[in-house]
N, C-alpha and C. Protein backbone atom coordinates (compact mmCIF):
# COMPACT_ATOMS: atom_id res chain seq x y z
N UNK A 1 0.84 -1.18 0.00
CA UNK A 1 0.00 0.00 0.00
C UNK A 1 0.89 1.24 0.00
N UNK A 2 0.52 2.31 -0.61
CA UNK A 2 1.04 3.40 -0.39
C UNK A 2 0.31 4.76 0.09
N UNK A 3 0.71 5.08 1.34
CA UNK A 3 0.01 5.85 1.38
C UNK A 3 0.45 7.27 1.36
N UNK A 4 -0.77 8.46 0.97
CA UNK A 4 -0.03 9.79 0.26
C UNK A 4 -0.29 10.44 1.15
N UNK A 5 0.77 11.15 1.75
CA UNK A 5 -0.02 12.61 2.86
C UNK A 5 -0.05 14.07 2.05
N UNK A 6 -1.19 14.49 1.65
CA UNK A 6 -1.67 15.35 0.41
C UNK A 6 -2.31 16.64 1.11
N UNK A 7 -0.98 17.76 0.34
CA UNK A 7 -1.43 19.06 0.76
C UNK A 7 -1.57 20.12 -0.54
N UNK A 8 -2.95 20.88 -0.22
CA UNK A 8 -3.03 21.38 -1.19
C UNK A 8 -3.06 22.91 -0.89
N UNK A 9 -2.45 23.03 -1.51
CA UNK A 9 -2.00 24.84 -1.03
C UNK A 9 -2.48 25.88 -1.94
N UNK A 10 -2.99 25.66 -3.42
CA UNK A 10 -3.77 26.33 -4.45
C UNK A 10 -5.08 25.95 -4.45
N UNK A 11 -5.99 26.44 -4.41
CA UNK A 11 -7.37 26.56 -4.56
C UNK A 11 -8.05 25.77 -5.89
N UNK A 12 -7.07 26.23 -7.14
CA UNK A 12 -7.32 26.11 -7.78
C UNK A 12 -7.26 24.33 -8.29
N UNK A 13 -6.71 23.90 -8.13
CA UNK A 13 -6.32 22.31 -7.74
C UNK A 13 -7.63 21.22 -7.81
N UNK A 14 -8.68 22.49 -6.91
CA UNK A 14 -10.09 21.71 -6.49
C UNK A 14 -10.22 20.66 -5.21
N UNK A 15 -11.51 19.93 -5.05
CA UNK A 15 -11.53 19.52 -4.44
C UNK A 15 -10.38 18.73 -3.42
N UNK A 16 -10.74 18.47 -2.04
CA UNK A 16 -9.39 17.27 -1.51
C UNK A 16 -9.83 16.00 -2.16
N UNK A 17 -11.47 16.08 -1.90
CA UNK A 17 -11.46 14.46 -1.79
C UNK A 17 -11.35 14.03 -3.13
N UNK A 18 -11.67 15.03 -4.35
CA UNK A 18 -11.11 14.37 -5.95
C UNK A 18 -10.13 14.42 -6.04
N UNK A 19 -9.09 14.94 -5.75
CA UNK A 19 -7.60 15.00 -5.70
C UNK A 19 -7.47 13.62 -5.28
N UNK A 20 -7.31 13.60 -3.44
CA UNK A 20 -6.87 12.09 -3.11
C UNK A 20 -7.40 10.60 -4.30
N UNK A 21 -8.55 10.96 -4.72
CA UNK A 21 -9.00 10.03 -5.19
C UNK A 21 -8.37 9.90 -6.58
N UNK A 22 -8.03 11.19 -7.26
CA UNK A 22 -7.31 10.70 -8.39
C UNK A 22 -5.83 10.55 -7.81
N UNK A 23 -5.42 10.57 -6.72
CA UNK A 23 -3.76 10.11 -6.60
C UNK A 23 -3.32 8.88 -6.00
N UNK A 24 -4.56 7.98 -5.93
CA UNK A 24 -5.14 7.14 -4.80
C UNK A 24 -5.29 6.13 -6.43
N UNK A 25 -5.86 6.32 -7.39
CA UNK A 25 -5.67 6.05 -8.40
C UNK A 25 -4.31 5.90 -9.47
N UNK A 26 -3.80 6.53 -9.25
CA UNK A 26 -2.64 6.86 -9.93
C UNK A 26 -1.50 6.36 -9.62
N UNK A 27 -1.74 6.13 -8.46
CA UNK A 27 -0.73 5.39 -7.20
C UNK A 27 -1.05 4.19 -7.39
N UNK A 28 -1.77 3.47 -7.58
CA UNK A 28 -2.62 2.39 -7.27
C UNK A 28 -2.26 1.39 -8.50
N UNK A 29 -2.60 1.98 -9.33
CA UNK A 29 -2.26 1.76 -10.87
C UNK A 29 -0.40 1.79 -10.77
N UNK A 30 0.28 2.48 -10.26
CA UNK A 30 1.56 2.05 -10.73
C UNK A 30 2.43 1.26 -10.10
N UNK A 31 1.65 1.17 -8.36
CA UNK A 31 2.07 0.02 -7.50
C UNK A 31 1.74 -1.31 -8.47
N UNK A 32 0.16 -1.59 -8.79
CA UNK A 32 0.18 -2.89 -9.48
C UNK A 32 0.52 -3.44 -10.61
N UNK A 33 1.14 -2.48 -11.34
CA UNK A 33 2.21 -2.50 -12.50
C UNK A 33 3.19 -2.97 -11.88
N UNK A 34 4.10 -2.59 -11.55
CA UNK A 34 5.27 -2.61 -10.55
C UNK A 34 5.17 -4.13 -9.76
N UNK A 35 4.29 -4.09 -9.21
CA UNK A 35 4.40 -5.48 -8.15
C UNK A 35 4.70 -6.35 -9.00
N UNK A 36 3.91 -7.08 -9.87
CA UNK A 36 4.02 -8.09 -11.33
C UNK A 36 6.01 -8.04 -11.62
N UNK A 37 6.66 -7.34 -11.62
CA UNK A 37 8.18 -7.11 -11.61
C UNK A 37 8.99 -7.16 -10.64
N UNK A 38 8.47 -5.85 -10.10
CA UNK A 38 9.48 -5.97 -8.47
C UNK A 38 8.96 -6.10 -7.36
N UNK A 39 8.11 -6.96 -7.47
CA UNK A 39 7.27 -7.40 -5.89
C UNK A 39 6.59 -6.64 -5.07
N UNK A 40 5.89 -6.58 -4.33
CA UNK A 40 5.05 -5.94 -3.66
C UNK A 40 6.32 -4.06 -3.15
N UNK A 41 5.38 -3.38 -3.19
CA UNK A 41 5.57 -2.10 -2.81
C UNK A 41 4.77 -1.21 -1.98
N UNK A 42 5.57 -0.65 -0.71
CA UNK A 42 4.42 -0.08 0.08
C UNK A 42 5.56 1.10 0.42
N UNK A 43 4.79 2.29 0.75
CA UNK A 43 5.61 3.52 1.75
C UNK A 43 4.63 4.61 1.54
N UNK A 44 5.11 5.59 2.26
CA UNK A 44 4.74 6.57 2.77
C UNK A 44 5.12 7.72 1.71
N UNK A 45 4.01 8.52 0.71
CA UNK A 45 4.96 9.41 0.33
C UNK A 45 4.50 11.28 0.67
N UNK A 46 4.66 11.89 0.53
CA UNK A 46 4.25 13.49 0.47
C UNK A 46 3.73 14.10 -0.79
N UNK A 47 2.70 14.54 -0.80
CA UNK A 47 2.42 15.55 -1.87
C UNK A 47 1.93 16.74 -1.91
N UNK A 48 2.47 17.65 -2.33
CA UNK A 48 2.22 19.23 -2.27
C UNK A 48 1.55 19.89 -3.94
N UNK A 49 0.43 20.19 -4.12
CA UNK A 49 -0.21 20.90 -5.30
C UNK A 49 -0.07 22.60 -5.07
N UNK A 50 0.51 22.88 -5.46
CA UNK A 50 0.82 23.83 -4.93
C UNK A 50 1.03 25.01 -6.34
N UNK A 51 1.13 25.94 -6.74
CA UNK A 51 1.38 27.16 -7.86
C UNK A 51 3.01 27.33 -8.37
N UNK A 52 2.93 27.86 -9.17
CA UNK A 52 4.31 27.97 -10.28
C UNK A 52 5.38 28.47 -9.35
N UNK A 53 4.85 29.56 -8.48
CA UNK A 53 5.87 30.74 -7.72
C UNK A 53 6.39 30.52 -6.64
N UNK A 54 5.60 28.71 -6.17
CA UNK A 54 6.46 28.50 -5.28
C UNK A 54 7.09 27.38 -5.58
N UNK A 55 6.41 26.59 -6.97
CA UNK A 55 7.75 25.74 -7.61
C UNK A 55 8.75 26.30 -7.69
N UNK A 56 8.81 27.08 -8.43
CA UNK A 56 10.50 27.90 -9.09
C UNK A 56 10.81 28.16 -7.80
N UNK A 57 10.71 28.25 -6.53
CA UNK A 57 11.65 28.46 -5.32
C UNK A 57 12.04 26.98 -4.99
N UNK A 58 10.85 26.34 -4.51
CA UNK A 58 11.59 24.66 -5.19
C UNK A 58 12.63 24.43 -5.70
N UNK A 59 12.69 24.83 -6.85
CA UNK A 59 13.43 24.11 -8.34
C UNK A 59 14.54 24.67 -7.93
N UNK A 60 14.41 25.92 -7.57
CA UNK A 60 15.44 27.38 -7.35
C UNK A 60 16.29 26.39 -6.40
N UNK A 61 15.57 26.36 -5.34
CA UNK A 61 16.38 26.07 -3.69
C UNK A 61 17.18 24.33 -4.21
N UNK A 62 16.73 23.54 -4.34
CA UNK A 62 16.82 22.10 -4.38
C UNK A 62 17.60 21.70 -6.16
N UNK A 63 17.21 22.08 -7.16
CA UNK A 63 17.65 22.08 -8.22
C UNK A 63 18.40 23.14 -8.88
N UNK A 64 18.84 24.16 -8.55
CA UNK A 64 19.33 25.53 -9.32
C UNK A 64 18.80 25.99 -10.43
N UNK A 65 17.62 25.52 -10.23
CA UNK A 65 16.69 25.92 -11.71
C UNK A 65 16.00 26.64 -11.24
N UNK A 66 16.14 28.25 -11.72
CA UNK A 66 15.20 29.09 -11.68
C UNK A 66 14.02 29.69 -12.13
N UNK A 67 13.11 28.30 -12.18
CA UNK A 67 11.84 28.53 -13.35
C UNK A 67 10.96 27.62 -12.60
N UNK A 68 9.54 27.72 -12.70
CA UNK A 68 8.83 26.65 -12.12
C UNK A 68 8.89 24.91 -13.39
N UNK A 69 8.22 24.29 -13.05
CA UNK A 69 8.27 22.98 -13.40
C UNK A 69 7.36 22.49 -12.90
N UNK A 70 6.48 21.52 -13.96
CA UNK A 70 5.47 20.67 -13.92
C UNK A 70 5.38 19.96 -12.59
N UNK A 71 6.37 19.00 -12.14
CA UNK A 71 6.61 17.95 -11.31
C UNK A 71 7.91 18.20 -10.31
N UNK A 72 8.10 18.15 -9.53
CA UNK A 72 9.32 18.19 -8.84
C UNK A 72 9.18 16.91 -7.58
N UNK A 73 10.29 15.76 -7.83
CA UNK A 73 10.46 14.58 -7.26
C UNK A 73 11.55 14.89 -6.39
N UNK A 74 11.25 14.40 -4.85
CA UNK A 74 12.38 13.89 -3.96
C UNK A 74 12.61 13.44 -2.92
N UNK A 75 13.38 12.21 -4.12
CA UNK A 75 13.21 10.56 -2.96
C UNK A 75 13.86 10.75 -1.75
N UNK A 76 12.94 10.07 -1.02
CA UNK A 76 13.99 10.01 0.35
C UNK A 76 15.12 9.42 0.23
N UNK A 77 15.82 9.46 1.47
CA UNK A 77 17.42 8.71 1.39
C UNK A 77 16.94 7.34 1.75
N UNK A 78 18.06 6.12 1.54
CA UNK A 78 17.69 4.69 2.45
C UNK A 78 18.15 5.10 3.64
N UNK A 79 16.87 5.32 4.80
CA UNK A 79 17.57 4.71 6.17
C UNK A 79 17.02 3.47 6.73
N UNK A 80 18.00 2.73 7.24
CA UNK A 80 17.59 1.48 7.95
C UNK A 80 16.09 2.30 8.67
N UNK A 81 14.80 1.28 8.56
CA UNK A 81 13.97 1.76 9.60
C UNK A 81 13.20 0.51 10.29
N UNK A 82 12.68 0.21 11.19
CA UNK A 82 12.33 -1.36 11.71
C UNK A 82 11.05 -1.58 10.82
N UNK A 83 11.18 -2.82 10.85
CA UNK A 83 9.99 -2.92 9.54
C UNK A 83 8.71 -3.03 9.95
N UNK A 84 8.46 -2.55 11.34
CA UNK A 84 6.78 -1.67 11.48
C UNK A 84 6.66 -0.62 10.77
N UNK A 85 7.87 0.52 10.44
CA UNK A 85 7.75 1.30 9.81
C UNK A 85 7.32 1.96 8.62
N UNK A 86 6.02 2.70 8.42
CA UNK A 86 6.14 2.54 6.88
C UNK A 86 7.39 3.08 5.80
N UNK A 87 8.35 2.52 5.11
CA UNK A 87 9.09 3.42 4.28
C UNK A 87 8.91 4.20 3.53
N UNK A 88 9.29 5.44 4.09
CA UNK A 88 9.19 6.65 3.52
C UNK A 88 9.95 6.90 1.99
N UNK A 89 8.64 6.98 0.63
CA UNK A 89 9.67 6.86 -0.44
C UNK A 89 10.08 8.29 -1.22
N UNK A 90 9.68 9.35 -0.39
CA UNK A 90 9.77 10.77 -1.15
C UNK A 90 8.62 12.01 -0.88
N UNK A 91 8.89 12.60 -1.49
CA UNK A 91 8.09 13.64 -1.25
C UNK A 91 7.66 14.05 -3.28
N UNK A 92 6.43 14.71 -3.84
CA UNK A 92 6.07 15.15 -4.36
C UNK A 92 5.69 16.62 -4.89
N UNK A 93 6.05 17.40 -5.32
CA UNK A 93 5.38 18.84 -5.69
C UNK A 93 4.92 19.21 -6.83
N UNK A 94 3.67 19.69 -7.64
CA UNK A 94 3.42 19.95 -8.46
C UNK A 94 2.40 21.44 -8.45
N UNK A 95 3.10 21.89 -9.69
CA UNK A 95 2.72 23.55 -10.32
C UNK A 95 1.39 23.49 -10.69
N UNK A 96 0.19 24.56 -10.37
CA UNK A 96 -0.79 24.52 -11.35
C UNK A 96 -0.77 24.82 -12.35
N UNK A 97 -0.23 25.99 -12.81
CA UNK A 97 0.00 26.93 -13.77
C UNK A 97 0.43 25.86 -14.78
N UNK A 98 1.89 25.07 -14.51
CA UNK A 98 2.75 24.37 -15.64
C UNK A 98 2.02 23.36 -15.99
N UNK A 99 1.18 22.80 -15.08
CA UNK A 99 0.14 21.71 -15.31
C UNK A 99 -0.76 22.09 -16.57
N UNK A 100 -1.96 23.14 -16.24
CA UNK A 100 -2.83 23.06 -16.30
C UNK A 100 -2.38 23.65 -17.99
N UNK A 101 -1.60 24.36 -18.51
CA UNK A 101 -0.78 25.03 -19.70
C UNK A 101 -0.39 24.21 -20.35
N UNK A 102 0.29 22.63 -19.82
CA UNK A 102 0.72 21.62 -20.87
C UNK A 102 -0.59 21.46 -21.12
N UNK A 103 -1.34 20.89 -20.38
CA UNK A 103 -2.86 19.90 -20.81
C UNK A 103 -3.25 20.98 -21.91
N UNK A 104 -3.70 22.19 -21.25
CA UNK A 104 -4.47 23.19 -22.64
C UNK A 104 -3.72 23.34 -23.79
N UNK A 105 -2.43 22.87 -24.15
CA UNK A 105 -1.28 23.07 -24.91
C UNK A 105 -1.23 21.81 -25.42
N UNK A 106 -1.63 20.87 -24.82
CA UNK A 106 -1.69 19.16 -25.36
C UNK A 106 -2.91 18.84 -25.90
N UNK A 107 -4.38 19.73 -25.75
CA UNK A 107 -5.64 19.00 -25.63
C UNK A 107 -5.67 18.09 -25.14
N UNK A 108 -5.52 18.49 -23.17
CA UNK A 108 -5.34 16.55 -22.92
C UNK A 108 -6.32 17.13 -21.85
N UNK A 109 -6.69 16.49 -21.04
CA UNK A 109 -7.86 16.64 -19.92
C UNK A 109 -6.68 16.59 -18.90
N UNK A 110 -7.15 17.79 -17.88
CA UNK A 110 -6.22 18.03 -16.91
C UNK A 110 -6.04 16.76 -15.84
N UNK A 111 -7.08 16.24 -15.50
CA UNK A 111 -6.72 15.13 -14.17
C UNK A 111 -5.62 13.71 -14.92
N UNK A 112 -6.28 13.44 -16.41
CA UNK A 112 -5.37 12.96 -16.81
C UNK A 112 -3.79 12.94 -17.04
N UNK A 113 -3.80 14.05 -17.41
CA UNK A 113 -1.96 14.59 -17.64
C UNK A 113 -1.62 15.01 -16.38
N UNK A 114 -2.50 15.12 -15.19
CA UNK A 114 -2.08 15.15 -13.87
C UNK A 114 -1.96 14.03 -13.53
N UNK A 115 -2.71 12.80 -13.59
CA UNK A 115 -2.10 11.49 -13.70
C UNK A 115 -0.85 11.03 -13.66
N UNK A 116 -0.63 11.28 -15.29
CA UNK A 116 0.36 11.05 -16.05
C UNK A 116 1.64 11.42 -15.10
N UNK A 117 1.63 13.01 -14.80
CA UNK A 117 2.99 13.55 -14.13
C UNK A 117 3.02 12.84 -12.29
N UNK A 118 1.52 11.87 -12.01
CA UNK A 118 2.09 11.45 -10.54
C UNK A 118 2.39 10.46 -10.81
N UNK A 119 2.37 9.63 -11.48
CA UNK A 119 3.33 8.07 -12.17
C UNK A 119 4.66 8.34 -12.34
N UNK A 120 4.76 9.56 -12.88
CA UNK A 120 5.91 10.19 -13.60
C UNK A 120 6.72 10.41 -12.39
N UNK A 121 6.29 11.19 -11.61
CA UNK A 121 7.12 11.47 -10.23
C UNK A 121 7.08 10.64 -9.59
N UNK A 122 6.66 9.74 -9.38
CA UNK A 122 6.38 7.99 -8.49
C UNK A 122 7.94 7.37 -8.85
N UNK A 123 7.47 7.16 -10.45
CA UNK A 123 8.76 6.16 -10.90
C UNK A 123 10.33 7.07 -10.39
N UNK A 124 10.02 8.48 -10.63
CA UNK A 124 11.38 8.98 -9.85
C UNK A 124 11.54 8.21 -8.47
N UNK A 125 10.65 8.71 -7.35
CA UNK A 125 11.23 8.07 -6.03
C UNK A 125 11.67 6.88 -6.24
N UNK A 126 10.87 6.32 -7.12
CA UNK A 126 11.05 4.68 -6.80
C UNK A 126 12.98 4.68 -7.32
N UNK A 127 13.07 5.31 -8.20
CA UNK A 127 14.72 5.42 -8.91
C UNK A 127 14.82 5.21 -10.54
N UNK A 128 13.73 5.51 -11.09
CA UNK A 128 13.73 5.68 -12.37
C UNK A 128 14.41 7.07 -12.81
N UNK A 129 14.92 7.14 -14.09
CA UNK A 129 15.13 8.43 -14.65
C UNK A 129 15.34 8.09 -15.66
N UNK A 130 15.42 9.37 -16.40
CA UNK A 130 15.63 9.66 -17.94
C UNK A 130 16.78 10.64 -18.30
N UNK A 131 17.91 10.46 -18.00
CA UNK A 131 18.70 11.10 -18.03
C UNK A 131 20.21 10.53 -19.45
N UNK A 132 19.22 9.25 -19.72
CA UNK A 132 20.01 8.62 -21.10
C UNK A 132 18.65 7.71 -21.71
N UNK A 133 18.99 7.59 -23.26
CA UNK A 133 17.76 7.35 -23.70
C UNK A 133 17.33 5.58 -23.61
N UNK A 134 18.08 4.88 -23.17
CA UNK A 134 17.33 3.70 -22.16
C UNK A 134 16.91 3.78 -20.90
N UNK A 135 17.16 4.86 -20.15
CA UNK A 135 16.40 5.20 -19.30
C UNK A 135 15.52 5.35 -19.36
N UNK A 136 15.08 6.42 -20.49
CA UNK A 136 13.86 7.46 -20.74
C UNK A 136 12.96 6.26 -21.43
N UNK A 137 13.55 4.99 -22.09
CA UNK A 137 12.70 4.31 -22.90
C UNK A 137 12.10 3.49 -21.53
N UNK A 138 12.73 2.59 -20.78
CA UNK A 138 12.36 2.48 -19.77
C UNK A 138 11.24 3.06 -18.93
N UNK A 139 11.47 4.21 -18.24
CA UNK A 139 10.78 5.37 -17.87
C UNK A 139 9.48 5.28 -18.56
N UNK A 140 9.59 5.43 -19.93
CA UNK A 140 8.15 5.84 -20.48
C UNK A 140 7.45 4.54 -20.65
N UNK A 141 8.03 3.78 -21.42
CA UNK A 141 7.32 2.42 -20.95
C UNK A 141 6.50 2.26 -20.19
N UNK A 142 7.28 1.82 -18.78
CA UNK A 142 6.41 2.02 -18.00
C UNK A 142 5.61 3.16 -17.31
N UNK A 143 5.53 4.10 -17.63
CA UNK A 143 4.47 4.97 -17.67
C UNK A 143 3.33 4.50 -18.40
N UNK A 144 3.84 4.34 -19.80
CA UNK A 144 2.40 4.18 -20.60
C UNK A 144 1.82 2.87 -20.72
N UNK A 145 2.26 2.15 -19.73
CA UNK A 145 1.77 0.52 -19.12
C UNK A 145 0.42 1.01 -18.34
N UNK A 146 1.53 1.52 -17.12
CA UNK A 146 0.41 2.25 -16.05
C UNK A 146 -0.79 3.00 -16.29
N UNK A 147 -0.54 3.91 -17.33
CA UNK A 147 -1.94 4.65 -17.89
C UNK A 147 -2.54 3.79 -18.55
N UNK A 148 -2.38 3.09 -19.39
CA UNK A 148 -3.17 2.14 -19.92
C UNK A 148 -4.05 1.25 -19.21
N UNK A 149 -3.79 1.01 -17.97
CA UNK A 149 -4.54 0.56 -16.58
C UNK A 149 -5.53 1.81 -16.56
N UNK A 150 -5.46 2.61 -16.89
CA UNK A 150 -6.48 3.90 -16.13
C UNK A 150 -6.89 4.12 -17.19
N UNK A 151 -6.86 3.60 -18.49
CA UNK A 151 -7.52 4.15 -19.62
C UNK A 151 -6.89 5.25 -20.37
N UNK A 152 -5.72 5.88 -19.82
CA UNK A 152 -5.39 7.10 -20.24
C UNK A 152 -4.44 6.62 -21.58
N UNK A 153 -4.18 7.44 -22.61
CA UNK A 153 -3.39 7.03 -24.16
C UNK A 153 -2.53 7.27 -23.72
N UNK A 154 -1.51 6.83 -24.84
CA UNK A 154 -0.20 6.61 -24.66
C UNK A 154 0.43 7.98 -24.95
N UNK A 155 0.78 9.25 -24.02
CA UNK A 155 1.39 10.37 -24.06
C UNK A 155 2.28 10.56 -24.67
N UNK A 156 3.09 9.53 -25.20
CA UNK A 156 4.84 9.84 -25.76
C UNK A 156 4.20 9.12 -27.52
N UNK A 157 3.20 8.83 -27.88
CA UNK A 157 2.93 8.58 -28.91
C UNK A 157 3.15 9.46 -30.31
N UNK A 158 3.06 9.14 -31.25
CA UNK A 158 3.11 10.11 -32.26
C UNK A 158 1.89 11.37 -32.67
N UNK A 159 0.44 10.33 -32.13
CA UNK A 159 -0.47 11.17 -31.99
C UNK A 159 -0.70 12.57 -30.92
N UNK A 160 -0.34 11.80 -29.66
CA UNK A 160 0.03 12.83 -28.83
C UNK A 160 1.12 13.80 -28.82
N UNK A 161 2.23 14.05 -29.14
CA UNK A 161 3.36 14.46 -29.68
C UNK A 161 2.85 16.18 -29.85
């Protein structure tokens, strides 16, 4: 199980309880992808919905990127913890603004491509990246496994593109 401790700091975001429920989803969907491979998965993670102006202090403070950003992932460290514990696998932050601008910029439906980017930031904690292009093939892969569980199309497609 994973469970999300979900703060929403923009208004604009909407509801809590559709939020949890689409991240409760989203989560859900990429744990049981995942298990089928690397065995059962459970922890604890953080999520913050939060606006552009306090991403880019984010990005700013933690990445040296001075711009906001869609998604911002970061995994916890391994500490030994006793295994009552739930393991803590990261923390989450996401922009409305950068969100809601790809989707209207994609024609994609916002909860969807909000989806999309909490799989996206998931597979980070977990230790995915795209930082070489078997990574990224990797990476997207399984992304567009996981959405395909939720019905959502395949984002890195040619149609979507």
């Amino acid at each position: 199980m994973i469970d999300a401790d979900i703060r929403i700091d923009d208004p604009r975001w909407g509801d809590d309880t559709e939020i949890a429920a689409l991240v409760d989803r989203a989560l859900t969907a990429a744990r049981d992808e995942l298990a089928s491979s690397d065995g059962p998965i459970s922890g604890e993670i953080a999520i913050l919905f939060t606006d552009d102006a306090a991403q880019q202090i984010l990005n700013r403070d933690h990445r040296n990127i001075d711009k906001s950003t869609n998604v911002l992932s970061f995994p916890a460290q391994d500490t030994p913890l006793p295994p009552v514990i739930p393991r803590p696998l990261g923390d989450l932050s996401f922009a409305y603004e950068t969100v809601a601008h790809e989707a209207q910029d994609g024609g994609l439906d916002i909860s969807a491509h909000l989806q999309h980017l909490i799989i996206h930031g998931f597979l980070h904690l977990l230790g995915y990246d795209h930082e070489n292009d078997t990574e990224a093939s990797m990476m997207e892969s399984t992304e567009t496994r996981v959405l395909a569980r939720l019905g959502i199309a395949d984002p890195y497609s040619a149609q979507q593109v």
